[in-house]
Every structure is written in structure tokens, then in C-alpha cells.
Protein backbone atom coordinates (compact mmCIF):
# COMPACT_ATOMS: atom_id res chain seq x y z
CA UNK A 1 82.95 -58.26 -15.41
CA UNK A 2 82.51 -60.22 -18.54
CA UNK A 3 83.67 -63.45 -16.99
CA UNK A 4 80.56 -62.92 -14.41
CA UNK A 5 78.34 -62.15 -17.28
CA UNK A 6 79.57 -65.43 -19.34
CA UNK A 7 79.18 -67.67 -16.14
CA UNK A 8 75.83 -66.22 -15.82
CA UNK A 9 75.21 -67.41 -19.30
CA UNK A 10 76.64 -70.46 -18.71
CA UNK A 11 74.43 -71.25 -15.46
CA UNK A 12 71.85 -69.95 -17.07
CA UNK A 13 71.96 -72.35 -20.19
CA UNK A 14 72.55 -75.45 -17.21
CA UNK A 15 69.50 -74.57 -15.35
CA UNK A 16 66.96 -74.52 -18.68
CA UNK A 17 68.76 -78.39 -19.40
CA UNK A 18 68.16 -79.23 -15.88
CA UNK A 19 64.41 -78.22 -16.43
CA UNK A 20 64.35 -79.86 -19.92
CA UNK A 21 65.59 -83.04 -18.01
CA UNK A 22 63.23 -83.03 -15.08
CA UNK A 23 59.67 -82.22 -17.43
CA UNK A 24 60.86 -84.94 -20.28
CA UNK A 25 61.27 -87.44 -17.43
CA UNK A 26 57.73 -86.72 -16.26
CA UNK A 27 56.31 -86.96 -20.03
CA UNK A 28 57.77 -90.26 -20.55
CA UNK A 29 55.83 -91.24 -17.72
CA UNK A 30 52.62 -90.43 -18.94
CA UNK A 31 51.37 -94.02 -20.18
CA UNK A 32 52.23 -94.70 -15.91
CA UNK A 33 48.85 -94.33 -13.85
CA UNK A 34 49.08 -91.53 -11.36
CA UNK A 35 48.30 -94.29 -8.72
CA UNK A 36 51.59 -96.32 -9.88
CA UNK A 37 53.64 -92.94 -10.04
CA UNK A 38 52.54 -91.37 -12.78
CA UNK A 39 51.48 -87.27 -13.49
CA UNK A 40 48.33 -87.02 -13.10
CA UNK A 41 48.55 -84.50 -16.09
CA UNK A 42 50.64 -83.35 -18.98
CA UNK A 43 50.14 -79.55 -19.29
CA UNK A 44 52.79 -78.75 -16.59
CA UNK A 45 55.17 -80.77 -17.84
CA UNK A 46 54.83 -79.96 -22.08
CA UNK A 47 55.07 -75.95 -20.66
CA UNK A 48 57.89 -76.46 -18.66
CA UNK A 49 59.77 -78.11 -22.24
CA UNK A 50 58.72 -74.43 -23.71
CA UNK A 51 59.75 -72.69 -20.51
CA UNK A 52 63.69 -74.84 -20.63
CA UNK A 53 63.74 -74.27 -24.50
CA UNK A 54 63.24 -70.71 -23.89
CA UNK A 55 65.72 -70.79 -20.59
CA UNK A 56 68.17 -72.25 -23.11
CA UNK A 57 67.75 -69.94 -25.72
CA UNK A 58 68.35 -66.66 -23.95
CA UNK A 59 71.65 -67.87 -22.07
CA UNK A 60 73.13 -69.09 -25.27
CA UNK A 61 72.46 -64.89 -26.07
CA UNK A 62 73.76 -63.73 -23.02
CA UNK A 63 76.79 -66.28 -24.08
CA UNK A 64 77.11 -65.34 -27.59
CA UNK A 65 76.78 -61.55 -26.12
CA UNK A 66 79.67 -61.58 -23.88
CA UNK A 67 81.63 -62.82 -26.23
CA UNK A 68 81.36 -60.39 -28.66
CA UNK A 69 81.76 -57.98 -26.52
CA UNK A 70 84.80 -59.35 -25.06
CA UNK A 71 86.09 -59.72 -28.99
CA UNK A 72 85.44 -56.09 -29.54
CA UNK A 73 87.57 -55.37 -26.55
CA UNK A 74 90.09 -57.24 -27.73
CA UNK A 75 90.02 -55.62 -31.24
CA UNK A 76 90.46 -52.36 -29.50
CA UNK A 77 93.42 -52.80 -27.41
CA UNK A 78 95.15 -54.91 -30.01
């Protein structure tokens, strides 16, 4: 059960990098015209940074979570 939980975490933490990666690609296009490739606006991109911050944030608690949990178990039947 707490393996599933940890590789939730851990998928969880991979996804919110994967969306980090795909908005910061689009902002460093911004000085591209839309025409040439570019986004033809920012706001998406800047709130999908928050959006993978926060992604990243809460899997590194589901993480740090399962493993204290799995420590306390450990404690116990030691």
C-alpha cells in the first residue's frame, strides 16, 4: 500500500516537471511573433509555472508522507 502511495508521489512530482518544462518552453518564446510560432499570449503559460510549482509541491508531501509513515511502521515492528 505504501509503495502505491510513494509511486503516486513520485508520478505525481514527474507530471508538475513535465508541466514546468512544457509552459517555460512557451515563455522563452515570447519575444517569437505568434505568426513565426510564437504564443500569442503569456497568461497561460506564467499560470501553468504556478499550477507545476504547486503540482510539485504537494507530491514531494505525499512523498515525504509515505515515508514517514512507512518509518513509523518500521519503528513499531522493530
Amino acid at each position: 500500500m505504501l509503495g502505491s502511495v510513494m509511486n503516486v508521489g513520485v508520478s505525481g512530482v514527474q507530471r508538475g516537471y513535465d508541466q514546468l518544462n512544457r509552459s517555460a518552453e512557451q515563455i522563452t518564446q515570447a519575444n517569437v511573433p505568434p505568426a513565426q510560432g510564437g504564443p500569442d499570449e503569456l497568461v497561460s503559460p506564467m499560470v501553468e509555472q504556478m499550477l507545476g510549482k504547486i503540482q510539485v509541491q504537494a507530491s514531494a508531501k505525499v512523498i515525504q508522507t509515505a515515508s514517514d509513515t512507512l518509518g513509523t511502521l518500521i519503528d513499531i515492528k522493530v
